[in-house]
N, C-alpha and C. Protein backbone atom coordinates (compact mmCIF):
# COMPACT_ATOMS: atom_id res chain seq x y z
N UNK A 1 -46.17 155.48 -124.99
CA UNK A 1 -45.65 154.33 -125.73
C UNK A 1 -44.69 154.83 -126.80
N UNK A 2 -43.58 153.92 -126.91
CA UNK A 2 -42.56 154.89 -127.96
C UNK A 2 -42.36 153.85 -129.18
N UNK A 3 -42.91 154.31 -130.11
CA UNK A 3 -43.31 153.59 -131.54
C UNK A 3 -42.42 153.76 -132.96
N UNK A 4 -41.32 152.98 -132.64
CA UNK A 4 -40.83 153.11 -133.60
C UNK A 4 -40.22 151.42 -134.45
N UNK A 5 -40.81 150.26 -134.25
CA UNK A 5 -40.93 149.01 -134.74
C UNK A 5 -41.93 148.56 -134.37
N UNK A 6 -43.20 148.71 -134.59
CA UNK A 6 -44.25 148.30 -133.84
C UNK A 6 -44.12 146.70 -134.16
N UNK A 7 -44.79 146.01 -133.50
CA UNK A 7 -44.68 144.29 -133.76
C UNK A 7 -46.38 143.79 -133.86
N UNK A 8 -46.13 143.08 -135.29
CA UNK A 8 -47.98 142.67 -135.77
C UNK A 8 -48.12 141.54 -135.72
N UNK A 9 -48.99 140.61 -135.23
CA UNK A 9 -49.39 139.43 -135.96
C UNK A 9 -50.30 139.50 -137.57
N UNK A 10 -49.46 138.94 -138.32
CA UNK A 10 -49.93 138.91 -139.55
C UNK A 10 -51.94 137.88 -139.32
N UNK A 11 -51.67 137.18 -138.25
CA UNK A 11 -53.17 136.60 -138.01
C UNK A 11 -53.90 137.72 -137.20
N UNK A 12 -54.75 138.29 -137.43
CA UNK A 12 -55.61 139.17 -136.87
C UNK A 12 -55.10 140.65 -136.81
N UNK A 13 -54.02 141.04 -137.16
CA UNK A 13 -53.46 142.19 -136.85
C UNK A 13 -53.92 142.88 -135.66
N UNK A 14 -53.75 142.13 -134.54
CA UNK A 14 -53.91 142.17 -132.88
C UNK A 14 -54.00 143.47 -132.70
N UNK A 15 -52.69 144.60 -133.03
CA UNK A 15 -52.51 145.75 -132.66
C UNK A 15 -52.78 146.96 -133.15
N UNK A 16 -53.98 146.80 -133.75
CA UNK A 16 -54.84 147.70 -134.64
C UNK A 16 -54.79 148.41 -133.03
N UNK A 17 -55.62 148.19 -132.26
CA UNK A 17 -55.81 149.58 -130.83
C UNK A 17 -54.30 150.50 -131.29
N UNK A 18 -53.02 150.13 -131.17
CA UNK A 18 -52.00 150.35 -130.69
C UNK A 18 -52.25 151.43 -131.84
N UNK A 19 -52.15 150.82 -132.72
CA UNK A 19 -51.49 151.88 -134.11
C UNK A 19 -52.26 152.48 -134.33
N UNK A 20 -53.74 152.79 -133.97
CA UNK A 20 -54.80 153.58 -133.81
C UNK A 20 -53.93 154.61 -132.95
N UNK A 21 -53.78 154.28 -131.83
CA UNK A 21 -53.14 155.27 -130.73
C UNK A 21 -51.76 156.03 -131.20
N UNK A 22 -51.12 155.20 -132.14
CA UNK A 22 -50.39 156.02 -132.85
C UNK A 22 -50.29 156.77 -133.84
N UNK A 23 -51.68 156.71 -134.44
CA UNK A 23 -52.10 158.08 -135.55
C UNK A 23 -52.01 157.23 -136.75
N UNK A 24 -51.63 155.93 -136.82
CA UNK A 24 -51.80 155.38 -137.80
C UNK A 24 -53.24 154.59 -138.57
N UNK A 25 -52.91 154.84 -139.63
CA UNK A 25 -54.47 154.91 -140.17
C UNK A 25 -54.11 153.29 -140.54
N UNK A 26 -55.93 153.24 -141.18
CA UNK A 26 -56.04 151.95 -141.69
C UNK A 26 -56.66 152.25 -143.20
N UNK A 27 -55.96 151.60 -144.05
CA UNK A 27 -55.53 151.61 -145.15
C UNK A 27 -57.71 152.51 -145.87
N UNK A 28 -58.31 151.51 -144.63
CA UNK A 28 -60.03 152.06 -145.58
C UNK A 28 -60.08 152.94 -144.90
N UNK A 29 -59.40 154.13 -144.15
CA UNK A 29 -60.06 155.08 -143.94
C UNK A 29 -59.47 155.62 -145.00
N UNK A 30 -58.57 156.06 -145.67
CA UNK A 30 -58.04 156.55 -146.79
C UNK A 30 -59.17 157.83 -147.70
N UNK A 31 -59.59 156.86 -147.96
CA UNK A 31 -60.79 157.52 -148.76
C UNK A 31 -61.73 158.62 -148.10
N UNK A 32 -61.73 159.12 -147.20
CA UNK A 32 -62.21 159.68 -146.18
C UNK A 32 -61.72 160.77 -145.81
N UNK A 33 -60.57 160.81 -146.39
CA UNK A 33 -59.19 162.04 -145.87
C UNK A 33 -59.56 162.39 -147.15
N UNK A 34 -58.38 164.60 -146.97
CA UNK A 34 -58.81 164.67 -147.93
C UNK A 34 -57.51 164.67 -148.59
N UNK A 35 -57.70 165.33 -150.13
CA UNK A 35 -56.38 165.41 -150.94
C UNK A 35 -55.32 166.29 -149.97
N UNK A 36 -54.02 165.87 -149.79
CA UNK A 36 -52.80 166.80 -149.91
C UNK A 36 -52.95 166.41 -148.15
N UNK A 37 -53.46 165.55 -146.88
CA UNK A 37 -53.69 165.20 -145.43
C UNK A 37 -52.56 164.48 -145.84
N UNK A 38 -51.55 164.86 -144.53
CA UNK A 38 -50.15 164.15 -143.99
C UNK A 38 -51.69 162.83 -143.10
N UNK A 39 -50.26 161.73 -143.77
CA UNK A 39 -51.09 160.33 -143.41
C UNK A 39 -49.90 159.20 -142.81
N UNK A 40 -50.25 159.02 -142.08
CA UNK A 40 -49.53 157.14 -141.24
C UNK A 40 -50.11 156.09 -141.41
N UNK A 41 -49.39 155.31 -142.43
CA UNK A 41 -50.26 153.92 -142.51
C UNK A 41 -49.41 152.58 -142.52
N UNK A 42 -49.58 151.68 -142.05
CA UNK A 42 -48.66 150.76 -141.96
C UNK A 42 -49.30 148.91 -142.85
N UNK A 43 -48.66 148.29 -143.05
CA UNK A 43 -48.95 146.60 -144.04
C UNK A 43 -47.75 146.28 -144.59
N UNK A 44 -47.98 145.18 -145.02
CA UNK A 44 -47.45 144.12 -145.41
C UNK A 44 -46.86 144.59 -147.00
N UNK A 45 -45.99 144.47 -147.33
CA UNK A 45 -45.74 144.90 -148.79
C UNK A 45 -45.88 143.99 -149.25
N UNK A 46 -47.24 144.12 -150.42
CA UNK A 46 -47.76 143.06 -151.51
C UNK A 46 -46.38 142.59 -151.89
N UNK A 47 -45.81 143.53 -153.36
CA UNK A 47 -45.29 143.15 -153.75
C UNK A 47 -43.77 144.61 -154.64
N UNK A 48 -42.83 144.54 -154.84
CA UNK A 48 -41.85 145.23 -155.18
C UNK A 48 -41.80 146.01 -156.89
N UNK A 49 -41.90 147.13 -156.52
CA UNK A 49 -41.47 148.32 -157.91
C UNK A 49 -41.38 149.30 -157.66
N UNK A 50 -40.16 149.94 -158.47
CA UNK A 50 -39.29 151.14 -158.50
C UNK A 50 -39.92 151.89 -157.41
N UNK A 51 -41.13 152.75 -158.42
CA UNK A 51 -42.29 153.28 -157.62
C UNK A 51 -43.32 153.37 -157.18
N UNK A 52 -43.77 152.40 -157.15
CA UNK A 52 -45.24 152.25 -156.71
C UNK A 52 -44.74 150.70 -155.68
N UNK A 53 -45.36 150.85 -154.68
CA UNK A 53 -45.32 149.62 -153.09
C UNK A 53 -46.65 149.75 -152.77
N UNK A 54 -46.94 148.55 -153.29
CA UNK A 54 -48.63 148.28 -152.80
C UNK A 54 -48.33 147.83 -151.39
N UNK A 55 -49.13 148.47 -150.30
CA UNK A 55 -49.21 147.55 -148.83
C UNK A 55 -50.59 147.37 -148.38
N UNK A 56 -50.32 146.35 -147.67
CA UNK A 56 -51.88 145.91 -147.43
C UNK A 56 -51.75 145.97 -146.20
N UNK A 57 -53.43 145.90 -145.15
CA UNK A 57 -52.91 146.27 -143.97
C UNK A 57 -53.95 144.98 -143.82
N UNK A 58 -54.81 144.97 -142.49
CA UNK A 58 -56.24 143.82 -142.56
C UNK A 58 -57.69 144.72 -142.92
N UNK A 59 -57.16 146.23 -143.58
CA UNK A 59 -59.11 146.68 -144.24
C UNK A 59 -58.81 146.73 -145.49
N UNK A 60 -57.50 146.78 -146.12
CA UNK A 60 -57.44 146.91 -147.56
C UNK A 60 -55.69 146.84 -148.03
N UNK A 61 -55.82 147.77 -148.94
CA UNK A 61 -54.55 148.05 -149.89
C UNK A 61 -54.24 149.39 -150.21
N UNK A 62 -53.00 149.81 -150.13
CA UNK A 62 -52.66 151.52 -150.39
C UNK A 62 -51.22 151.58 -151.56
N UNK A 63 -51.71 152.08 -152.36
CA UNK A 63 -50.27 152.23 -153.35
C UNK A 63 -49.43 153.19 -152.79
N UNK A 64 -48.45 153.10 -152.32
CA UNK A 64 -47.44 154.05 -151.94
C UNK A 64 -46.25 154.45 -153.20
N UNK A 65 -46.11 156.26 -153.34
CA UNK A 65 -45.57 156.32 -154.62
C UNK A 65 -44.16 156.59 -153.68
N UNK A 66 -43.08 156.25 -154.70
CA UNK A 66 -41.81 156.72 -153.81
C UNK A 66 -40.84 157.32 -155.09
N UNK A 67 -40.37 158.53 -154.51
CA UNK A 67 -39.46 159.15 -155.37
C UNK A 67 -38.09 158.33 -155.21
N UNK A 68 -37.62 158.86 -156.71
CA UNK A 68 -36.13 158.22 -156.63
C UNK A 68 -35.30 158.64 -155.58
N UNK A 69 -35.22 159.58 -155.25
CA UNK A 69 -34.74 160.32 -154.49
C UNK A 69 -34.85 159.48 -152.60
N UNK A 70 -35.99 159.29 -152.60
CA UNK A 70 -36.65 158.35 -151.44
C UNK A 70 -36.10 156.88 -151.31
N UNK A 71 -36.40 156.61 -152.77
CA UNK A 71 -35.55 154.86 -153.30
C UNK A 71 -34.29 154.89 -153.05
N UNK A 72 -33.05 155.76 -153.54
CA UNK A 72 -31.90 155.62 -153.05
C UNK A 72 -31.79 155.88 -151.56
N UNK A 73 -32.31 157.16 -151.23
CA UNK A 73 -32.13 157.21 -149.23
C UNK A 73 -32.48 155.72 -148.71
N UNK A 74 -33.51 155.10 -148.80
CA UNK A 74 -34.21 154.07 -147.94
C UNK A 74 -34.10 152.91 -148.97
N UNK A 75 -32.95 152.39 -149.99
CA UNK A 75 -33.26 151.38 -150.30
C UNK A 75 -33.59 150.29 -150.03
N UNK A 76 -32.35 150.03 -148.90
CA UNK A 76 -32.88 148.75 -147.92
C UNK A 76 -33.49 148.28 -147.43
N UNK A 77 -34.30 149.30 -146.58
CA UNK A 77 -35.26 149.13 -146.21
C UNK A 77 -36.83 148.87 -147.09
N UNK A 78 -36.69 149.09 -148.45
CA UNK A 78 -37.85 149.34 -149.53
C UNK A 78 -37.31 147.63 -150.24
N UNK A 79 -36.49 147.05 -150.03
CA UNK A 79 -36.04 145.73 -150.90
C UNK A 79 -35.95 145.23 -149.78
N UNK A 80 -35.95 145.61 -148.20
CA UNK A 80 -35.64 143.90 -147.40
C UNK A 80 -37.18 143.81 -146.59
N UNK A 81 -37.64 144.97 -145.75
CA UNK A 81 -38.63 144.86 -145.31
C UNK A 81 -40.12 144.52 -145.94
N UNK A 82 -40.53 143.07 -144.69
CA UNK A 82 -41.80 142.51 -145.05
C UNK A 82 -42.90 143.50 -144.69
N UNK A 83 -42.80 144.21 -144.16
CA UNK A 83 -44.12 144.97 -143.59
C UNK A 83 -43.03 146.58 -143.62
N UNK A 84 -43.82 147.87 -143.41
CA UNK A 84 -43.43 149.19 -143.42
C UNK A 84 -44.70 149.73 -142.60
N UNK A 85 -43.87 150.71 -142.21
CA UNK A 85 -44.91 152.19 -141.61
C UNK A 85 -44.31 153.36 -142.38
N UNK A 86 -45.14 153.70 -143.00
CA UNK A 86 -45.40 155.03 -143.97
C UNK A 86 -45.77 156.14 -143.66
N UNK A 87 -45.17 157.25 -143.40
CA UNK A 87 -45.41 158.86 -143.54
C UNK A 87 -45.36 159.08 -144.96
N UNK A 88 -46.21 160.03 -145.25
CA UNK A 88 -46.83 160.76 -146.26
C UNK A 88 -47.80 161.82 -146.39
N UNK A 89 -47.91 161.92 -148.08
CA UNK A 89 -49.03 163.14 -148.09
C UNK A 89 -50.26 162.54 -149.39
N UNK A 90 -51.37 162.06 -148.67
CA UNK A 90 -52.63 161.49 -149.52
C UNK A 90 -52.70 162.47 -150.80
N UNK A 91 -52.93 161.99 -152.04
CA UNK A 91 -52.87 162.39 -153.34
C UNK A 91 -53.78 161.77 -154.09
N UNK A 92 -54.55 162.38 -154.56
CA UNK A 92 -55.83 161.79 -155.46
C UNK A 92 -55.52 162.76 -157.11
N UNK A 93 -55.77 161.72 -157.82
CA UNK A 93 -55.53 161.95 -159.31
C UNK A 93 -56.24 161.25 -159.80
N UNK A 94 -56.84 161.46 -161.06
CA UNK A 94 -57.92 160.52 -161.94
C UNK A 94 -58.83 159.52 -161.22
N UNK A 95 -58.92 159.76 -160.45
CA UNK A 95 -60.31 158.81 -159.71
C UNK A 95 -59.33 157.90 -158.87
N UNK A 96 -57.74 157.96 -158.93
CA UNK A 96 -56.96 157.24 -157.93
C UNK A 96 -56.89 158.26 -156.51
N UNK A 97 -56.23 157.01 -155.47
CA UNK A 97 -55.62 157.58 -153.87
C UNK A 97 -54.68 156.83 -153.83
N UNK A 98 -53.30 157.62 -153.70
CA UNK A 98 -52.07 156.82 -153.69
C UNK A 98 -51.89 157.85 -152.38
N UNK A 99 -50.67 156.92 -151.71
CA UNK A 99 -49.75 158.16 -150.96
C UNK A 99 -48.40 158.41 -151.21
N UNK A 100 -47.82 159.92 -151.31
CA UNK A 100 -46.66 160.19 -151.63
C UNK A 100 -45.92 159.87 -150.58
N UNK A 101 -45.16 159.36 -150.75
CA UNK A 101 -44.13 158.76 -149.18
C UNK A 101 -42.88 159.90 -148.72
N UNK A 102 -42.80 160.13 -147.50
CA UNK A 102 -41.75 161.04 -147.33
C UNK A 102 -40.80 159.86 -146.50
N UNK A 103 -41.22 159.28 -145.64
CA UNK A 103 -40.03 158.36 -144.68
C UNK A 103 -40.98 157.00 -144.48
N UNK A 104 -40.22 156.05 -144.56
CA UNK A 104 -40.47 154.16 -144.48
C UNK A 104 -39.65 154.43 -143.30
N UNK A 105 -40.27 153.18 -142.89
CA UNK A 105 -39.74 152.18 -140.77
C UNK A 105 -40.53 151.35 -141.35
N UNK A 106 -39.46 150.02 -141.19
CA UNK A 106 -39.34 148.95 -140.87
C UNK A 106 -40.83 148.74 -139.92
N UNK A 107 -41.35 147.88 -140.36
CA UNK A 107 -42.18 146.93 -139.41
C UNK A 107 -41.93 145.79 -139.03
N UNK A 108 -41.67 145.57 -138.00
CA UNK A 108 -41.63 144.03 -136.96
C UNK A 108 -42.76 143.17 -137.32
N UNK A 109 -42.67 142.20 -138.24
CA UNK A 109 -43.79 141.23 -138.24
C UNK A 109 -43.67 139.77 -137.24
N UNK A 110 -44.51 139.05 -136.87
CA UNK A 110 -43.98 138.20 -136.15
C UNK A 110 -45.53 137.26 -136.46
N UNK A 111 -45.15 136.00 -137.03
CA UNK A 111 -46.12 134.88 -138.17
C UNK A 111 -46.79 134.08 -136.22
N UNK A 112 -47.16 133.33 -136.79
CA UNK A 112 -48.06 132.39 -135.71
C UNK A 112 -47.17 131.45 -135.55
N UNK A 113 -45.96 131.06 -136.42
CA UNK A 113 -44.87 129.97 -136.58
C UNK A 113 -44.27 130.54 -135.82
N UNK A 114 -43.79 132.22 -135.75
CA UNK A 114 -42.28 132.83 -134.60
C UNK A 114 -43.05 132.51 -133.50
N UNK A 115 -44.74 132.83 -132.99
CA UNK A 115 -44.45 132.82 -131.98
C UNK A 115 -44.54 131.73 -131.08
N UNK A 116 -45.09 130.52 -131.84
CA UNK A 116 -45.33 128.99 -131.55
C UNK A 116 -43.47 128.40 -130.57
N UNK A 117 -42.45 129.20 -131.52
CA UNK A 117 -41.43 129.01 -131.77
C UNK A 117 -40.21 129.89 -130.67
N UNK A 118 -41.26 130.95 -129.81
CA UNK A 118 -40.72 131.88 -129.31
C UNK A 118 -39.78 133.01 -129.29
N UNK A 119 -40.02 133.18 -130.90
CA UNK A 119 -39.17 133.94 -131.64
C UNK A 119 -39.43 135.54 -131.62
C-alpha cells in the first residue's frame, strides 16, 4: 500500500487497521514509547501556534513541537491542513510527552457530509 495522503473519516476513524499497517501510532500509545523513539502519528489539528500543534487522533491528543526552521519549510501545509501525519522524535520533559516534528503530510479528511455528497 503506498501511503502518502491517507483518507479518514473523522466519524469512527475507519482506518485505524491501515495506519496501524503503516507504523503509525495512536496518539495513547505515546506514553509507552520511550524518550528520544522516531514516532508516526497522525489527527486532526485542534488548534494553531507558532510552536506547539495540538492533534488529536480518536485515543487522544499529542502536542507536536515545530521548529522555526520546520514552520518556514512547511508553512502551508502547518496553516491550511485540517488533519497531518507527523514524523518525529518522542521527547519527555517535566512530566510532559510532546513530539519533536521533523516532516508534516497533509492528511485527506473526508466528513460524513463529503461522502453523503460523493466528494
Amino acid at each position: 500500500m503506498r501511503w502518502q495522503t491517507p483518507i479518514c473519516a473523522i466519524s469512527g476513524w475507519c482506518l485505524r487497521p491501515e495506519l496501524d499497517e503503516a507504523g503509525i501510532h495512536p496518539t495513547s500509545r505515546l506514553p509507552q514509547l520511550a524518550h528520544g523513539t522516531n514516532v508516526h502519528v497522525a489527527g486532526l489539528v485542534a488548534h494553531r501556534r507558532r510552536r506547539v500543534l495540538p492533534v488529536e487522533d480518536e485515543t487522544g491528543m499529542a502536542n507536536v513541537l515545530i521548529s522555526p526552521a520546520l514552520f518556514d519549510r512547511q508553512r502551508r501545509i502547518i496553516l491550511d491542513a485540517a488533519a497531518l501525519t507527523i514524523f518525529g522524535r518522542l521527547e519527555r520533559a517535566g512530566g510532559a510527552t510532546d513530539i519533536i516534528a521533523a516532516r508534516l503530510t497533509p492528511l485527506r479528511v473526508v466528513t460524513g457530509r463529503d461522502v453523503r455528497r460523493g466528494r
